[in-house]
C-alpha atoms as a PDB file:
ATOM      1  CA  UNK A   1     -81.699 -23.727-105.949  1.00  0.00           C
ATOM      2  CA  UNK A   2     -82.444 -19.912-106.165  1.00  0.00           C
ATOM      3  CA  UNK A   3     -86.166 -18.658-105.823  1.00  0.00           C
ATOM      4  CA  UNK A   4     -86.757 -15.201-106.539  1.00  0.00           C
ATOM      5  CA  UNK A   5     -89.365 -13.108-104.921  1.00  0.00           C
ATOM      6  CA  UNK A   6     -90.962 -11.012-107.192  1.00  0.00           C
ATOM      7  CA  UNK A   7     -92.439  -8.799-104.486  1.00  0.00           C
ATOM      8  CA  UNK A   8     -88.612  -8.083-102.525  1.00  0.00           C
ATOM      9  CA  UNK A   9     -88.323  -4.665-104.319  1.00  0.00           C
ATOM     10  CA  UNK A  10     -91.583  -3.416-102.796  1.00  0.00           C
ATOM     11  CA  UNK A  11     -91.282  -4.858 -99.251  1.00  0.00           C
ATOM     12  CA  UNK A  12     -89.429  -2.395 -96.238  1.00  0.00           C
ATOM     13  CA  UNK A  13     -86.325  -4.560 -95.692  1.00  0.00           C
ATOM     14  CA  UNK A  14     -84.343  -1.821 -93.499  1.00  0.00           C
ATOM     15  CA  UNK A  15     -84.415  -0.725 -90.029  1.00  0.00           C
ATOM     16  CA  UNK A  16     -84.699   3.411 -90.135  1.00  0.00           C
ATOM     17  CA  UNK A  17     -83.367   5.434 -88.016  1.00  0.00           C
ATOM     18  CA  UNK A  18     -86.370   6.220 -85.718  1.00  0.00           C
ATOM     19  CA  UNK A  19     -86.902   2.842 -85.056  1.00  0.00           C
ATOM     20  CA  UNK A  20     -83.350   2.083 -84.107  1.00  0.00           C
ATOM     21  CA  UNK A  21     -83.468   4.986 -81.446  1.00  0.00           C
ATOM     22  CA  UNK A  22     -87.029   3.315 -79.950  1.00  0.00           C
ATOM     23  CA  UNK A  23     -84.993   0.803 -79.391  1.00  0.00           C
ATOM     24  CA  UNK A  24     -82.213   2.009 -77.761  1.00  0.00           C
ATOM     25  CA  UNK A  25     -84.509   4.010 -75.321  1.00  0.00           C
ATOM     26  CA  UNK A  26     -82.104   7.578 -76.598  1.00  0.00           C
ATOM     27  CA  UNK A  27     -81.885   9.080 -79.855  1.00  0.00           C
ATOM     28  CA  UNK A  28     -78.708   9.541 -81.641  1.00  0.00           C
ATOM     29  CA  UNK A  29     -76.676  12.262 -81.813  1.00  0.00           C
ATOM     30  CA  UNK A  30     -73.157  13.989 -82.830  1.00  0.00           C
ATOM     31  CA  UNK A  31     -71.412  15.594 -80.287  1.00  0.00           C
ATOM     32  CA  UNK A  32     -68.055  17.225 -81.805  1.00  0.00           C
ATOM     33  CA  UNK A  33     -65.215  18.004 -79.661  1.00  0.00           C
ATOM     34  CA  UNK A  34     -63.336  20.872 -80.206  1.00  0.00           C
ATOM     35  CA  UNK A  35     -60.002  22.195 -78.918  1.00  0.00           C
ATOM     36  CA  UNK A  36     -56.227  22.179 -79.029  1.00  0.00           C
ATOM     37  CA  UNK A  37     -53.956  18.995 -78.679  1.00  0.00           C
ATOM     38  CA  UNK A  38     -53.454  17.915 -75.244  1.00  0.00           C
ATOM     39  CA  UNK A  39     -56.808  19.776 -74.288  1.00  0.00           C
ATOM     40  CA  UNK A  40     -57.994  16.554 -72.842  1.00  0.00           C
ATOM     41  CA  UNK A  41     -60.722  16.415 -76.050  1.00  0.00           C
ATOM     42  CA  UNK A  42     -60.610  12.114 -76.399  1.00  0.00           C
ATOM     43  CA  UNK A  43     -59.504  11.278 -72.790  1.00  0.00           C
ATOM     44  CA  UNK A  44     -63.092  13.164 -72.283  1.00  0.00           C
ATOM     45  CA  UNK A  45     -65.055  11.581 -74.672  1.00  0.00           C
ATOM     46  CA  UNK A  46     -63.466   7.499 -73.676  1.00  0.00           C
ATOM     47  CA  UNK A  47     -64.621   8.212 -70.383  1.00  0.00           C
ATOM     48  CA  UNK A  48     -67.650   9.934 -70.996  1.00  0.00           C
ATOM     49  CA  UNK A  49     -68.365   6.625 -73.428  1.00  0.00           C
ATOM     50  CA  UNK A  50     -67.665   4.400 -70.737  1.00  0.00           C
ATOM     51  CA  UNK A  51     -70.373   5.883 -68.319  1.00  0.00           C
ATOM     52  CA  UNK A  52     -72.997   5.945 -70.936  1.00  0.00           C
ATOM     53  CA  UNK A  53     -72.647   3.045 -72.016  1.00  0.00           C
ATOM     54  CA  UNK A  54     -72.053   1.179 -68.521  1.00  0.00           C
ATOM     55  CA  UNK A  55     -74.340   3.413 -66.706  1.00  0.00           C
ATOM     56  CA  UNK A  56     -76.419   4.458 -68.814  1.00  0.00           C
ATOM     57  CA  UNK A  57     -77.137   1.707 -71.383  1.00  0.00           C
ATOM     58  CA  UNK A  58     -76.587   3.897 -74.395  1.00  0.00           C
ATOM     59  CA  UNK A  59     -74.975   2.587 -77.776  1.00  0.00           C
ATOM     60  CA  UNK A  60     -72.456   5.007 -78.016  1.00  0.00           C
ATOM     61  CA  UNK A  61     -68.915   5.344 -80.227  1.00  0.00           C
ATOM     62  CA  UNK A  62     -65.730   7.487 -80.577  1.00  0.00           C
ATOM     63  CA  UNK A  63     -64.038   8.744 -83.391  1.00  0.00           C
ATOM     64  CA  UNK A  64     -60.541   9.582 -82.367  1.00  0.00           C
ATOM     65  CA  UNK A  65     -58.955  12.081 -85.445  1.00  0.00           C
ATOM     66  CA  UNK A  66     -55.735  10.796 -83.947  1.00  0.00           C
ATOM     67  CA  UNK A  67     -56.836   7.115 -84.867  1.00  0.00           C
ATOM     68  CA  UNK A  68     -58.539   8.318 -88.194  1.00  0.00           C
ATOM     69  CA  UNK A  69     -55.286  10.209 -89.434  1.00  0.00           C
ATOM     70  CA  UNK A  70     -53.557   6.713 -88.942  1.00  0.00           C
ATOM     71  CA  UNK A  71     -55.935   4.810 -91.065  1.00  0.00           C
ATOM     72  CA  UNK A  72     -58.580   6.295 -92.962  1.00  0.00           C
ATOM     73  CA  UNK A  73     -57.355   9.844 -93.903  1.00  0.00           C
ATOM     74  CA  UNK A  74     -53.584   8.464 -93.705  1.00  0.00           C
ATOM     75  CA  UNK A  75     -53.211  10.060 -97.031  1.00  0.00           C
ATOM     76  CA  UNK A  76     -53.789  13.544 -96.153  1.00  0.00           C
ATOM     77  CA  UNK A  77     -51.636  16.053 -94.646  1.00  0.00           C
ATOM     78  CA  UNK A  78     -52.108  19.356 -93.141  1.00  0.00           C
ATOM     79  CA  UNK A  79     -52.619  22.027 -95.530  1.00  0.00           C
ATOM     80  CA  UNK A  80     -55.982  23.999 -94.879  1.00  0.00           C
ATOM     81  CA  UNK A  81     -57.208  21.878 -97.861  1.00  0.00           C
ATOM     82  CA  UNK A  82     -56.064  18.288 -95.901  1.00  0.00           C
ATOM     83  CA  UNK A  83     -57.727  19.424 -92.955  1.00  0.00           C
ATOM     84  CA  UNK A  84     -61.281  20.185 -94.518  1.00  0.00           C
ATOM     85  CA  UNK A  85     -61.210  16.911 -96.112  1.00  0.00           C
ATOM     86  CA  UNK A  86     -59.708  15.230 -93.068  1.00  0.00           C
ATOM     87  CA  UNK A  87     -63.074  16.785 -91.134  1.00  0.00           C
ATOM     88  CA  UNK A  88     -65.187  16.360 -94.146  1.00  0.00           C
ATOM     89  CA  UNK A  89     -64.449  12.373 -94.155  1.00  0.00           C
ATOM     90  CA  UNK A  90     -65.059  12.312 -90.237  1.00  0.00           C
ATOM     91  CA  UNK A  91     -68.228  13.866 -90.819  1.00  0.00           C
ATOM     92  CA  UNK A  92     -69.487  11.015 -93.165  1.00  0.00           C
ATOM     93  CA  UNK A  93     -67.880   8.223 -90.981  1.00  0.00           C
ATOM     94  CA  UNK A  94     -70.024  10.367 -87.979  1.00  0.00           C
ATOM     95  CA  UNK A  95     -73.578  10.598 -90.249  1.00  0.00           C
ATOM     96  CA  UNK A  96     -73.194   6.573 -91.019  1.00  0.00           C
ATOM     97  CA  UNK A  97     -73.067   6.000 -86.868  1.00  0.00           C
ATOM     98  CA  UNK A  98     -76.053   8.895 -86.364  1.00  0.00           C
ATOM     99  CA  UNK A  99     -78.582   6.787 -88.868  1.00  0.00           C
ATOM    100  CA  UNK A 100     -77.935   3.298 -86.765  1.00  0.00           C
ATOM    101  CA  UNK A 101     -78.954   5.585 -83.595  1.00  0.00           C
ATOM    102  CA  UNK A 102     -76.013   5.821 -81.977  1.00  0.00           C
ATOM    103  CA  UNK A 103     -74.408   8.666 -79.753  1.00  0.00           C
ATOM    104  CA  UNK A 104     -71.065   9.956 -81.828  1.00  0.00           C
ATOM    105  CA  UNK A 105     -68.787  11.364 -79.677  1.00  0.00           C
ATOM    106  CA  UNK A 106     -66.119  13.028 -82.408  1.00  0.00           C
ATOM    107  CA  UNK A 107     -62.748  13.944 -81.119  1.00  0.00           C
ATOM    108  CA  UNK A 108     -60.667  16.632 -83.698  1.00  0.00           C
ATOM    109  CA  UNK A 109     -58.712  20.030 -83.258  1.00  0.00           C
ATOM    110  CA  UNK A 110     -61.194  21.583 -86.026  1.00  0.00           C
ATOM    111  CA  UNK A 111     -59.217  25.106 -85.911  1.00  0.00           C
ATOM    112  CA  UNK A 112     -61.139  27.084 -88.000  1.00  0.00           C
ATOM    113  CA  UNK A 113     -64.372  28.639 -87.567  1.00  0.00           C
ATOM    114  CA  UNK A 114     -65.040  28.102 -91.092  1.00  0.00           C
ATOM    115  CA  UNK A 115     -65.209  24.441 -90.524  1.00  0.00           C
ATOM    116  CA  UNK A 116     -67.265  24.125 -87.969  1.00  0.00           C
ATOM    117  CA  UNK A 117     -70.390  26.041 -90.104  1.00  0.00           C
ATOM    118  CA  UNK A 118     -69.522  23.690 -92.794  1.00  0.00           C
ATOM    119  CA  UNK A 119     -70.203  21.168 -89.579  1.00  0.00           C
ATOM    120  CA  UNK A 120     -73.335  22.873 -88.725  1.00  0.00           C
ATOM    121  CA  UNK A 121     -74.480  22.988 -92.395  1.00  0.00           C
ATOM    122  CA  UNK A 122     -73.852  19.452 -92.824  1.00  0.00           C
ATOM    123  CA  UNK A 123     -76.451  18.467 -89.784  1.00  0.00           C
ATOM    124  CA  UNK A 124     -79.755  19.242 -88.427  1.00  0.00           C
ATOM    125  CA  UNK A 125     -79.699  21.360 -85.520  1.00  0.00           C
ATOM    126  CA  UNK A 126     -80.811  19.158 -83.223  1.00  0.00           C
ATOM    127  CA  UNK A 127     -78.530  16.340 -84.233  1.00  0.00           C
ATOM    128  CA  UNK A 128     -75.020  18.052 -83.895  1.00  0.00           C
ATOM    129  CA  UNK A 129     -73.567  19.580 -80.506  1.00  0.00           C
ATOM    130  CA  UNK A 130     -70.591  21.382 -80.456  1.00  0.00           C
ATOM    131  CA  UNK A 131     -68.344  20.941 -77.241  1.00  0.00           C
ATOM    132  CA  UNK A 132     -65.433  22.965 -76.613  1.00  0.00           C
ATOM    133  CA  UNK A 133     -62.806  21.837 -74.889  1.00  0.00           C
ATOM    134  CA  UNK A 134     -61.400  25.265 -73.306  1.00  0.00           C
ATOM    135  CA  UNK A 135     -57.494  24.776 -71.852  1.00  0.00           C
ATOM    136  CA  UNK A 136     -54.793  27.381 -72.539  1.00  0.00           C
ATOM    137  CA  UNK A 137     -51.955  26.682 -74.702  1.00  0.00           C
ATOM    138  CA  UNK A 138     -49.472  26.645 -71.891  1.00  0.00           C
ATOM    139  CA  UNK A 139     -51.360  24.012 -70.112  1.00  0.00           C
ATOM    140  CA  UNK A 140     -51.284  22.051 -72.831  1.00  0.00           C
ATOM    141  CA  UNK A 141     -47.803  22.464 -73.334  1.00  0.00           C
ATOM    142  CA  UNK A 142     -47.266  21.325 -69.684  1.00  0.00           C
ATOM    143  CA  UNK A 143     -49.488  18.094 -70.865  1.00  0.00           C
ATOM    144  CA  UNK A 144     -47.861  17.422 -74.174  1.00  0.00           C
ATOM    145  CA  UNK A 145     -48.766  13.504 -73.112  1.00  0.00           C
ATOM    146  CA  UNK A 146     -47.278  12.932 -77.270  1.00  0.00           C
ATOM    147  CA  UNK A 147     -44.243  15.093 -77.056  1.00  0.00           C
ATOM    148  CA  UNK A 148     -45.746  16.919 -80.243  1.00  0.00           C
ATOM    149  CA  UNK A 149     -45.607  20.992 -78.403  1.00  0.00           C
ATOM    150  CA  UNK A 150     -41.983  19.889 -77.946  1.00  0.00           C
ATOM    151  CA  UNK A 151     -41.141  18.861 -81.860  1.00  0.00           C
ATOM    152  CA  UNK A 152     -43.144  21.794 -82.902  1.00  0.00           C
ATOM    153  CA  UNK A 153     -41.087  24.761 -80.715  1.00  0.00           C
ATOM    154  CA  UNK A 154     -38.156  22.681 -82.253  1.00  0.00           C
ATOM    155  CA  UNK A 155     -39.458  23.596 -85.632  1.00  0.00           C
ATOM    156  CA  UNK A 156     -39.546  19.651 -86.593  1.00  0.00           C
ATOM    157  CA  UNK A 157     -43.495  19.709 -86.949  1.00  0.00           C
ATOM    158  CA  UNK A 158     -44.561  22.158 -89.730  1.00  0.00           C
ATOM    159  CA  UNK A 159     -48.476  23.563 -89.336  1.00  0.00           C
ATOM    160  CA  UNK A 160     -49.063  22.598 -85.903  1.00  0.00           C
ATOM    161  CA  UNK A 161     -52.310  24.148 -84.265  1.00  0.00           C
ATOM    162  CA  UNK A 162     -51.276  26.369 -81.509  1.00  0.00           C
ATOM    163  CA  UNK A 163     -47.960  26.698 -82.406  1.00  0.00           C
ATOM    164  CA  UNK A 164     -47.307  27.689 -86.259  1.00  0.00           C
ATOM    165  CA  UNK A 165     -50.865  27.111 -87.312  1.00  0.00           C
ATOM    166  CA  UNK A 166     -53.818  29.159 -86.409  1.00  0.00           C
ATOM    167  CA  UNK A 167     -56.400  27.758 -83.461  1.00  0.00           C
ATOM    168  CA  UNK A 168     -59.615  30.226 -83.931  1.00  0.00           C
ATOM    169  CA  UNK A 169     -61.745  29.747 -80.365  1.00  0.00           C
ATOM    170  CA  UNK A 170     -65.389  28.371 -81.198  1.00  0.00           C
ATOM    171  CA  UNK A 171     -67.870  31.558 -81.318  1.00  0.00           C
ATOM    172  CA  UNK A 172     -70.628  29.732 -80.013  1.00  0.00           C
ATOM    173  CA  UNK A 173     -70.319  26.441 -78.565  1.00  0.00           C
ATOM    174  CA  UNK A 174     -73.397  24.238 -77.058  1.00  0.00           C
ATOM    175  CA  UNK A 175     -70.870  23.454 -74.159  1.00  0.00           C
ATOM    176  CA  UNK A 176     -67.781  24.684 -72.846  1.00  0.00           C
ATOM    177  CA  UNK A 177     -65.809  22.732 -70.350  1.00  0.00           C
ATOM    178  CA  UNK A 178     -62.788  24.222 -68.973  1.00  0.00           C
ATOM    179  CA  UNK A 179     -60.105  21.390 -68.461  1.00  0.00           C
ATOM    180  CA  UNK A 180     -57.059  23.229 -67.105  1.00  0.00           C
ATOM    181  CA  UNK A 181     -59.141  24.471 -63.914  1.00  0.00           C
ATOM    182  CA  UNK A 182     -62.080  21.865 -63.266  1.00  0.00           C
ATOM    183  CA  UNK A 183     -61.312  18.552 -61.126  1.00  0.00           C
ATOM    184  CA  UNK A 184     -61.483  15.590 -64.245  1.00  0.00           C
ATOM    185  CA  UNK A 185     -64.769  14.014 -62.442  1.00  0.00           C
ATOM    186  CA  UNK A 186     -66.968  17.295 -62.484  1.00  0.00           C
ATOM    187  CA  UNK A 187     -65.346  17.516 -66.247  1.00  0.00           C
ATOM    188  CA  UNK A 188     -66.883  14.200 -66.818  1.00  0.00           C
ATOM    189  CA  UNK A 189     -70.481  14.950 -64.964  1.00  0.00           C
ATOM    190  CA  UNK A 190     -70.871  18.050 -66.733  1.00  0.00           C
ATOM    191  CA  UNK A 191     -70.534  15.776 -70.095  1.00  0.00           C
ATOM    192  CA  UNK A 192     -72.534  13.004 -69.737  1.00  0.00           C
ATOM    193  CA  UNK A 193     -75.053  15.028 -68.376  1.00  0.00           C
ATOM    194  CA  UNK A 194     -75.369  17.657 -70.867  1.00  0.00           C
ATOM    195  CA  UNK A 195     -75.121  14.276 -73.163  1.00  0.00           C
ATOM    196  CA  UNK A 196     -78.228  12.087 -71.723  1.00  0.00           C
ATOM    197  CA  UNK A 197     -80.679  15.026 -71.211  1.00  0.00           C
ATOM    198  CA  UNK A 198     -79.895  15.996 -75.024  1.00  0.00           C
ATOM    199  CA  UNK A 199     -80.392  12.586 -75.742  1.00  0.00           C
ATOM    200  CA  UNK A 200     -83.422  11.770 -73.533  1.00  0.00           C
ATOM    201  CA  UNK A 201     -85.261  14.721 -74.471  1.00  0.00           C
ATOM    202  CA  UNK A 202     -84.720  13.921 -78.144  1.00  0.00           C
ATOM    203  CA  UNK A 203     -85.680  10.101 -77.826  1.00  0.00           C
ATOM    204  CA  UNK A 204     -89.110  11.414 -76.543  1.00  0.00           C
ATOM    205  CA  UNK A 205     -89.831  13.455 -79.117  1.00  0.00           C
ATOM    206  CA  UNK A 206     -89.858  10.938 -81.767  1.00  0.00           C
ATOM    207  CA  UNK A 207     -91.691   7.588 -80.133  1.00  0.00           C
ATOM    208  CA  UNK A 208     -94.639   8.832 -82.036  1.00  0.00           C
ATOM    209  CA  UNK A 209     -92.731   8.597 -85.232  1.00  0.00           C
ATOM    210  CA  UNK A 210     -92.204   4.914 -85.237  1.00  0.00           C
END
């Protein structure tokens, strides 16, 4: 038998935000990586997942744009218009992890400086941190772990950032990190670093909001 309470619709049922992050001892965050294919953007962000969660204790996630072009956004291609809406839906999948607390470590190409103030428009300042993943084009040729430089000089990839598509350099980026001269570990400090103090700093901030 079914009982119902007439007082649920005026009773707090939900966790918020703020009180997730108390939790979790770190507030949440978006932290959007930025750079060419083969740039070293998710191998970055796995590891730098791995220490803060392991190390550090932090609920933390990736969202690979490799991974979310094979299943979410599978329906999209790469016209200028594709690629907004292939950032746009990243960004919502992104905001749904940022209100259960977590640290969102995004992984996409995002060419255009265009998108990344649509980005910054999207999110409050001090929730969104834009990371730049600096290597040159011929190191990431060198790379090509997917083969995907080497189908695109063959002309069998149409649009391809770096190659037949424009790749516009962030402006002003929270972080750079230079893959193509830095040894992978100091890569890796300088990330989770930058990551935890942001993090830290923010989770302090807001105890007295719970």
């Amino acid at each position: 038998m079914l009982y119902c309470i007439s007082s649920i619709g005026r009773r707090k049922q939900y966790m918020n935000r703020q009180e997730r992050e108390y939790i979790n001892g770190h507030r949440g965050g978006i932290y959007w990586f930025i750079g060419l294919s083969g740039s070293g953007k998710t191998t970055l962000a796995l590891a730098a997942e791995r220490e803060l969660v392991t190390k550090h204790g932090m609920r933390c996630v990736v969202l690979d744009g490799d991974r979310l072009r094979k299943g979410l956004n599978r329906d999209l291609g790469f016209s200028d218009a594709d690629r907004s809406e292939n950032l746009r839906r990243a960004a919502e999948v992104a905001q749904l992890f940022l209100e259960q607390g977590f640290v969102v470590l995004v992984s996409m190409i995002t060419p255009y400086e265009s998108f990344r103030r649509k980005l910054k428009q999207q999110f409050a300042s001090d929730d969104y941190a834009e990371i730049y993943v600096m290597c040159s084009l011929a190191a990431c040729e060198r790379r090509d772990p997917k083969g995907l430089y080497r189908k695109a000089r063959a002309g069998d990839i149409p649009n391809f950032t770096g190659i037949n598509a424009l790749f516009e350099p962030p402006v002003q980026p929270d972080l750079t990190i230079h893959t193509d001269g830095n040894e992978f570990n100091a890569c890796i400090a300088e990330l989770v670093t930058f990551i935890e103090i942001h993090a830290t700093q923010k989770s302090d901030e807001r105890k007295d909001e719970v």
